[in-house]
Protein backbone atom coordinates (compact mmCIF):
# COMPACT_ATOMS: atom_id res chain seq x y z
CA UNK A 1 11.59 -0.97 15.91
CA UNK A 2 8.80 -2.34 18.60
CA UNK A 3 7.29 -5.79 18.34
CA UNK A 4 4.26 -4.63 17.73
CA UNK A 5 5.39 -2.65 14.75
CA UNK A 6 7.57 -5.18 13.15
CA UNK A 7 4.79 -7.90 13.45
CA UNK A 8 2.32 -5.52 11.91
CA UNK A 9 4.48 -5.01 8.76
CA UNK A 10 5.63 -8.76 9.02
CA UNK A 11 1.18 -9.19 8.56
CA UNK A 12 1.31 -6.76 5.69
CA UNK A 13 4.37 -8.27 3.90
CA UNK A 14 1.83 -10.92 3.52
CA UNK A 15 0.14 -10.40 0.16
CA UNK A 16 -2.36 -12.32 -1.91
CA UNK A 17 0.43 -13.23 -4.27
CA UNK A 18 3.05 -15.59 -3.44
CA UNK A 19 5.41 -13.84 -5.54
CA UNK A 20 5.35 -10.77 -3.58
CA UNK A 21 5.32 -12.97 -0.58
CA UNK A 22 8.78 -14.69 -1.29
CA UNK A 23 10.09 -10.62 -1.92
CA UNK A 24 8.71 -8.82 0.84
CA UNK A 25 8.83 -11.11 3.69
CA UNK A 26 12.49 -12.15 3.49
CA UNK A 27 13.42 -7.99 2.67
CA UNK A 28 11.84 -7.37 6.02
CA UNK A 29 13.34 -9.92 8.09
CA UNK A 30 16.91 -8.82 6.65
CA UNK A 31 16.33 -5.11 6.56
CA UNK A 32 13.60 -3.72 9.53
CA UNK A 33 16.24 -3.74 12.10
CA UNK A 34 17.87 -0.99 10.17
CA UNK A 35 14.36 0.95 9.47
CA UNK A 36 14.13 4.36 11.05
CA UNK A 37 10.69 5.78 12.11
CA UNK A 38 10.45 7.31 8.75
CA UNK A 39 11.65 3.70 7.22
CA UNK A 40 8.66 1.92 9.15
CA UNK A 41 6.31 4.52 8.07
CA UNK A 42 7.20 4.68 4.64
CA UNK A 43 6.97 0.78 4.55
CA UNK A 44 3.58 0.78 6.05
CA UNK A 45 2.13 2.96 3.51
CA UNK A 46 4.01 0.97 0.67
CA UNK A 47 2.28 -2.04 1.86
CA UNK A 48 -1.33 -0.14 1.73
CA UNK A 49 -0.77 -0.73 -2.51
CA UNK A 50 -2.17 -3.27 -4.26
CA UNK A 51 -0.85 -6.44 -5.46
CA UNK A 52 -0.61 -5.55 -8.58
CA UNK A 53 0.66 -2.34 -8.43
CA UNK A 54 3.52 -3.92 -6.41
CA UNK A 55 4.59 -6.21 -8.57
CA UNK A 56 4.86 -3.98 -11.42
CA UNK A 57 7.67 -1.31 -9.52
CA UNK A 58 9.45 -4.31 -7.97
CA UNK A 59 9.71 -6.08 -10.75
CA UNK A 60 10.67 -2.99 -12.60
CA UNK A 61 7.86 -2.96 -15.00
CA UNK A 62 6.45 0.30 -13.75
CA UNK A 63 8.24 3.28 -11.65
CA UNK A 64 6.99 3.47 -8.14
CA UNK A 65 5.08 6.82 -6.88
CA UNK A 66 7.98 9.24 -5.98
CA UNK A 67 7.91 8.72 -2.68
CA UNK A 68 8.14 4.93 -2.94
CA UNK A 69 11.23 5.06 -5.56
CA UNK A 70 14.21 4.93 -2.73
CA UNK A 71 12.26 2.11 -1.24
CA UNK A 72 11.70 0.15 -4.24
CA UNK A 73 15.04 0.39 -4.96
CA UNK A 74 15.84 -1.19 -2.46
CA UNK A 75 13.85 -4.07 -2.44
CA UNK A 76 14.88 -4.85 -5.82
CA UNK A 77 18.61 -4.41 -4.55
CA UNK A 78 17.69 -7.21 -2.09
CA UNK A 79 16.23 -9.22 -4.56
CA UNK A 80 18.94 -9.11 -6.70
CA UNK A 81 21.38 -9.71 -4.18
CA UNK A 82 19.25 -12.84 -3.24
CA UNK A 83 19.92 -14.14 -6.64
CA UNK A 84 23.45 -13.44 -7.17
CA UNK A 85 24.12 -16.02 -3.64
């Protein structure tokens, strides 16, 4: 992934709530340097959401749009993970 990219999404990641905040930036640090194109897309677009809309698939409250699911998966794998160590 290019600089420019990663600090774009690493500007995104950066949400109006802190709890999304303590998810999103720490998934991207561990993850982006295994994105693909499609991967930084994808998480460019997730990050267009809103808060709250966010918080409810992470935290599993809500499913994701479709085309979020994999991704959201993901970050909640992370999260878990996170907790578990």
């Amino acid at each position: 992934m290019k600089e420019q990219q990663l600090k774009k999404l690493q500007w995104g990641s950066r949400r109006g709530m802190l709890e999304l905040d303590v998810v999103l930036i720490p998934y991207l640090e561990s993850r982006s340097n295994q994105f693909s194109e499609e991967d930084v897309a994808l998480y460019g677009e997730l990050l267009e959401e809103t808060d709250p809309d966010l918080y409810a698939w992470i935290m599993g409250f809500e499913r994701p749009k479709p085309k979020f699911a994999n991704l959201v998966s993901s970050i909640r794998e992370f999260v878990d993970q996170q907790i578990k160590t």
